[in-house]
Protein backbone atom coordinates (compact mmCIF):
# COMPACT_ATOMS: atom_id res chain seq x y z
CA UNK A 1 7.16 9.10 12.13
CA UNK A 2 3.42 8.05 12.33
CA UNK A 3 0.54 10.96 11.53
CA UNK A 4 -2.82 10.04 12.25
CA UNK A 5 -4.39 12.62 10.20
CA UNK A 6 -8.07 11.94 8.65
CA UNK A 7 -8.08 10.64 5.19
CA UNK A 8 -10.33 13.30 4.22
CA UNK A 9 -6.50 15.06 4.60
CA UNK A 10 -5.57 13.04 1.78
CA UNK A 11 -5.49 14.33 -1.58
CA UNK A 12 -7.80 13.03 -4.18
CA UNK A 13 -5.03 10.66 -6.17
CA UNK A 14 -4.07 9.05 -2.26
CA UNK A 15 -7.71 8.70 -1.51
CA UNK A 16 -7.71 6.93 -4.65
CA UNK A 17 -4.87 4.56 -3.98
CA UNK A 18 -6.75 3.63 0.27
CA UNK A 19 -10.27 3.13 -1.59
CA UNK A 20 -8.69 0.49 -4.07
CA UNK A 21 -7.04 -1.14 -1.36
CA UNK A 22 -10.07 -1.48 0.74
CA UNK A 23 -11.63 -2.67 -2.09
CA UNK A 24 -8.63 -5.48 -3.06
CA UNK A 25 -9.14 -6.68 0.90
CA UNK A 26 -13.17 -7.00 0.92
CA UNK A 27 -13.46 -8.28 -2.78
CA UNK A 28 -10.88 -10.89 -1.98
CA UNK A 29 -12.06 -11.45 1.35
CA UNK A 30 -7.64 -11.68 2.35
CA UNK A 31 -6.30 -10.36 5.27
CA UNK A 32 -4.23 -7.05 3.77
CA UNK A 33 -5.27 -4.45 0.69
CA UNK A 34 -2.72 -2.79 -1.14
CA UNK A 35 -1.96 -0.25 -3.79
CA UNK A 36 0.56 1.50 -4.86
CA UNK A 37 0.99 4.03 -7.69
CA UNK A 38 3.75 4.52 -9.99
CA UNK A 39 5.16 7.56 -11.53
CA UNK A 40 3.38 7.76 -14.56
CA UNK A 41 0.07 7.73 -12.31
CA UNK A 42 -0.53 3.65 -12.91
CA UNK A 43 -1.72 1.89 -10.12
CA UNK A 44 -1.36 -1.76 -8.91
CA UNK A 45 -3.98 -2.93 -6.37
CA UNK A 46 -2.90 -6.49 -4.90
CA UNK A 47 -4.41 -8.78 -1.71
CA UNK A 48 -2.39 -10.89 0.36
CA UNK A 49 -0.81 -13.97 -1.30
CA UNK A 50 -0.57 -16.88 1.09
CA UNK A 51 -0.02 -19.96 -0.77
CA UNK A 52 2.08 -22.77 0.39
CA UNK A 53 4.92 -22.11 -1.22
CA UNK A 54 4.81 -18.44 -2.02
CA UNK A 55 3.51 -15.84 1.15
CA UNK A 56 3.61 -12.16 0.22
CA UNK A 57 1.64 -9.32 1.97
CA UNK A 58 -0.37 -7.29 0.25
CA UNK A 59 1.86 -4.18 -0.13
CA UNK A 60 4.83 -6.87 -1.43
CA UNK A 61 2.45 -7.99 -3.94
CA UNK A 62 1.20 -4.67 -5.26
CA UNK A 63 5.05 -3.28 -5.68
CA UNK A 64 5.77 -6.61 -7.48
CA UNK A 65 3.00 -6.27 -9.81
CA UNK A 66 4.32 -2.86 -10.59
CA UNK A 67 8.29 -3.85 -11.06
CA UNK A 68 6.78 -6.86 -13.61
CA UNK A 69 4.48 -4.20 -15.38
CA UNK A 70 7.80 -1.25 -15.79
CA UNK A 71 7.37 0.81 -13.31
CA UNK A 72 10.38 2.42 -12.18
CA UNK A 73 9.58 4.57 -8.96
CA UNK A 74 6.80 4.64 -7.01
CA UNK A 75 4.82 7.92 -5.70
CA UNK A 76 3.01 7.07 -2.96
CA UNK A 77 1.55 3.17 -1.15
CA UNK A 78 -1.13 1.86 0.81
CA UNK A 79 -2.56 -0.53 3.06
CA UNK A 80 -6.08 -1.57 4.60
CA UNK A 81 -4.99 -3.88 7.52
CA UNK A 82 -5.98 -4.52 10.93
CA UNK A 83 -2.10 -3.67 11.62
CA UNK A 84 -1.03 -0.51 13.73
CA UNK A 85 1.84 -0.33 11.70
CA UNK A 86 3.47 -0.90 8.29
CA UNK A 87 5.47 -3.82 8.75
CA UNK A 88 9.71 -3.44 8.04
CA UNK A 89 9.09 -5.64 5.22
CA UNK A 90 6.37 -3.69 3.52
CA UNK A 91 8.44 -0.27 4.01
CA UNK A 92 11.74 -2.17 2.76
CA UNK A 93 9.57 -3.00 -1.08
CA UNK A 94 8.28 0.57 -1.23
CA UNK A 95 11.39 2.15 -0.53
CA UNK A 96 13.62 -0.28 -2.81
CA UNK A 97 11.16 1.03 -6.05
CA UNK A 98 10.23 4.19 -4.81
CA UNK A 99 12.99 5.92 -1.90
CA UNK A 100 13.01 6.59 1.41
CA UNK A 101 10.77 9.61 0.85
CA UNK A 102 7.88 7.77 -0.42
CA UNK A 103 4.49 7.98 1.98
CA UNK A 104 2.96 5.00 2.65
CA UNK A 105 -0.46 5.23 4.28
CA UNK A 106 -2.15 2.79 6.70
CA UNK A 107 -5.62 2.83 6.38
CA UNK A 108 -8.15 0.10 9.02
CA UNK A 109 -10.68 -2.24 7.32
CA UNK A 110 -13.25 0.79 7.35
CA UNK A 111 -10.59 3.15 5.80
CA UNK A 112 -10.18 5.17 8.36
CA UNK A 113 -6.61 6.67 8.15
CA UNK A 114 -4.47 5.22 11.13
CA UNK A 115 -0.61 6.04 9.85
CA UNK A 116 1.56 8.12 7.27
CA UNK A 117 4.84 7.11 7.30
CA UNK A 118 8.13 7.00 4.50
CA UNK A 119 9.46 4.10 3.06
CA UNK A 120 12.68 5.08 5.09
């Protein structure tokens, strides 16, 4: 289910987590920001990887980052894309660390808040 609320409807830690993903895209000048934070309250901000042998989105990256660094569940994820939607694959990573209940947030490249969705 897709809710195009304003991020200003966001509480201050998922604010948090859309700002350092806009900021991952425009510092890295990639297609796709991500970040994602963990249960502890870490957070793992990632671009898009698109090497030749190795493509991950941005959202893959940033739940990799936080399997390799311990993290065992995941609170909440998001994206600054030019994408209406999450992708299957991006939803599939969030919800193998963090459940089908986890929101994952959609943000455009001026972080304006276009989707919440779950993992599931």
């Amino acid at each position: 289910m897709t809710d195009t609320t304003n991020a200003t409807d966001l509480d201050a830690e998922d604010r948090k987590i859309v700002t350092l993903a806009r900021s991952a895209r425009a510092r890295n000048g990639v297609p796709e920001g991500a970040a994602v934070r963990d249960e502890t309250g870490r957070t793992y901000v990632a671009g898009t990887v698109a090497l030749e042998s190795l493509k991950l989105s941005a959202l893959q990256t940033a739940v990799a980052m936080a399997v390799a660094s311990g993290a065992t569940s995941l609170e909440a994820a998001a994206i600054v894309s030019a994408a209406e939607t999450p992708s299957g694959e991006d939803r599939a990573a969030v919800r193998d660390l963090g459940g089908p209940e986890t929101p994952v947030f959609l943000a455009g490249p001026d972080g304006t808040l276009r989707a919440r969705v779950t993992a599931g």
